[in-house]
C-alpha atoms as a PDB file:
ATOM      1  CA  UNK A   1     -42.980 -14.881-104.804  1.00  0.00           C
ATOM      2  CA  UNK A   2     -46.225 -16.137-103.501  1.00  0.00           C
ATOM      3  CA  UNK A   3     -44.763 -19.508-103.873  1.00  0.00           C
ATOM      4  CA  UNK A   4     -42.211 -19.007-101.964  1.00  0.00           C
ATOM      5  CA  UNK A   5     -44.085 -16.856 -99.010  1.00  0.00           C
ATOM      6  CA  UNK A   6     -46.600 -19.870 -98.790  1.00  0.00           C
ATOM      7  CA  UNK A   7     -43.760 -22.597 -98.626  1.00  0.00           C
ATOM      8  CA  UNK A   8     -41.997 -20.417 -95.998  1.00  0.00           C
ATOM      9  CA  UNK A   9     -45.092 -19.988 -93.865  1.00  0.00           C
ATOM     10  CA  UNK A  10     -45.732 -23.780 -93.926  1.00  0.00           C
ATOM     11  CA  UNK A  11     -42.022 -24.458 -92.622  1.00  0.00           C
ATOM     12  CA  UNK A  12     -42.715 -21.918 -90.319  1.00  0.00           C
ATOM     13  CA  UNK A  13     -45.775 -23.737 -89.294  1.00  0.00           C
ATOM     14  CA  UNK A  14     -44.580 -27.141 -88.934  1.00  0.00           C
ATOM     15  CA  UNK A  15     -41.488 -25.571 -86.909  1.00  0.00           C
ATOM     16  CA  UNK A  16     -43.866 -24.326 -84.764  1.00  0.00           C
ATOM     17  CA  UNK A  17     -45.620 -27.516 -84.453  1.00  0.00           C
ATOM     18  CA  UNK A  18     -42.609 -29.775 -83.735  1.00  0.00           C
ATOM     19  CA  UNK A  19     -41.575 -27.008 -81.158  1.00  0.00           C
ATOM     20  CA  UNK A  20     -45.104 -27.494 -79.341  1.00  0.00           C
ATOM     21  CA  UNK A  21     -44.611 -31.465 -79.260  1.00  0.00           C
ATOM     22  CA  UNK A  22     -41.271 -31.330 -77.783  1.00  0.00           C
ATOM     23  CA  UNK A  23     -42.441 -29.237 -75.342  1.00  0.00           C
ATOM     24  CA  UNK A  24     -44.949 -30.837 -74.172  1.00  0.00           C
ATOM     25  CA  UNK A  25     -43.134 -33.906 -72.552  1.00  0.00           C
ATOM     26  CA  UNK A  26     -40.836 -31.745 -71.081  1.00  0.00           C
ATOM     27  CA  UNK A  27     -43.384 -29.979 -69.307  1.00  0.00           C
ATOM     28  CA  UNK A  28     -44.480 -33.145 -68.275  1.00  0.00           C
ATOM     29  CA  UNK A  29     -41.008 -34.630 -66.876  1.00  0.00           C
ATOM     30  CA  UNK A  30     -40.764 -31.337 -65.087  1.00  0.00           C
ATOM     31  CA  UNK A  31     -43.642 -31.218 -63.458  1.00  0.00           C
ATOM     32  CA  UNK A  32     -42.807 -35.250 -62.604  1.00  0.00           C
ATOM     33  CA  UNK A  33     -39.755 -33.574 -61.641  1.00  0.00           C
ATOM     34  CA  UNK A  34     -40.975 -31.316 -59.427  1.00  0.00           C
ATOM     35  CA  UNK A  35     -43.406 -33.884 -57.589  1.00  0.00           C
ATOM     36  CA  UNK A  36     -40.582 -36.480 -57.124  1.00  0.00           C
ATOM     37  CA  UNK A  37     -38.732 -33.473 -55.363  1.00  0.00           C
ATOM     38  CA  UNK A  38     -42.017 -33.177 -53.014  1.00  0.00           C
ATOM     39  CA  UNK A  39     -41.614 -36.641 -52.218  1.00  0.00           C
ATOM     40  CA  UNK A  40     -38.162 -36.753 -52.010  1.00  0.00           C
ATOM     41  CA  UNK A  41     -38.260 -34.058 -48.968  1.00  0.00           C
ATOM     42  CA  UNK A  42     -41.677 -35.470 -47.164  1.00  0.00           C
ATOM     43  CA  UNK A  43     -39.404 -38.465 -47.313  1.00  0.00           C
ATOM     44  CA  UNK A  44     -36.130 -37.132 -45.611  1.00  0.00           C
ATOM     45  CA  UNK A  45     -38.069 -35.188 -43.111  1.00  0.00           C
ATOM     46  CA  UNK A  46     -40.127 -38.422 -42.042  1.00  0.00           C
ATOM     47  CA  UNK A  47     -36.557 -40.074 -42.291  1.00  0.00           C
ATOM     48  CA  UNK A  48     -35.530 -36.982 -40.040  1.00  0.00           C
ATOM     49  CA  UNK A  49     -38.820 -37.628 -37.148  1.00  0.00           C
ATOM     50  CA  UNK A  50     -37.903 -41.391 -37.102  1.00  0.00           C
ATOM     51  CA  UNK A  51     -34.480 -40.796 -36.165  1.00  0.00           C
ATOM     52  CA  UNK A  52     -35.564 -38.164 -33.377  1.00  0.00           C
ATOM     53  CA  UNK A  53     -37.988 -40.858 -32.130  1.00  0.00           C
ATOM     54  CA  UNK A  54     -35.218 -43.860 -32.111  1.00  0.00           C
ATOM     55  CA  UNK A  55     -32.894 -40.895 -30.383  1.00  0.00           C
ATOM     56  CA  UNK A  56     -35.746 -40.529 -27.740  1.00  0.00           C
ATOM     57  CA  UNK A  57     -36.395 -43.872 -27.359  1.00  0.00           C
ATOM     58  CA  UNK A  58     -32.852 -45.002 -26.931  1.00  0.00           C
ATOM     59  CA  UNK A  59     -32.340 -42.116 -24.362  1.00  0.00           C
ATOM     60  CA  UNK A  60     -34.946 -43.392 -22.367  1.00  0.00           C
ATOM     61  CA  UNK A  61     -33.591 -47.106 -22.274  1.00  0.00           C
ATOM     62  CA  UNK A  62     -29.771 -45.883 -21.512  1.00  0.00           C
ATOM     63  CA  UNK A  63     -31.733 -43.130 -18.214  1.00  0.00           C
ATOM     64  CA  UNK A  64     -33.518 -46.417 -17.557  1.00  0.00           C
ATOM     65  CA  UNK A  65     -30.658 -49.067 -16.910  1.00  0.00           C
ATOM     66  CA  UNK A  66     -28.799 -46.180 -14.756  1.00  0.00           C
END
């Protein structure tokens, strides 16, 4: 019986273990997940203020030639 409690505790163990190394990278990839998300929207809204300047700047050219 003891046996058998002390084998079962080690599997539980080394589940435990191989449950802590998985999760571990997927922590990781979220939280690279998360930050390529960050830059993902500083990137549209830059995207977004370019375009309003080229909108500005090309309204000012077309008031210009009239």
């Amino acid at each position: 019986m003891l046996i058998n409690m002390r084998e079962w505790v080690e599997e539980i163990s080394d589940y435990m273990q191989e449950r802590e190394e998985v999760s571990t990278p997927l922590i990781q990839l979220s939280e690279e997940i998360h930050q390529a998300a960050l830059e993902a929207d500083l990137l549209l809204q830059a995207s977004n203020e370019l375009q309003t300047a080229f909108s500005s700047i090309i309204g000012k050219f077309d008031h210009a030639e009239r």
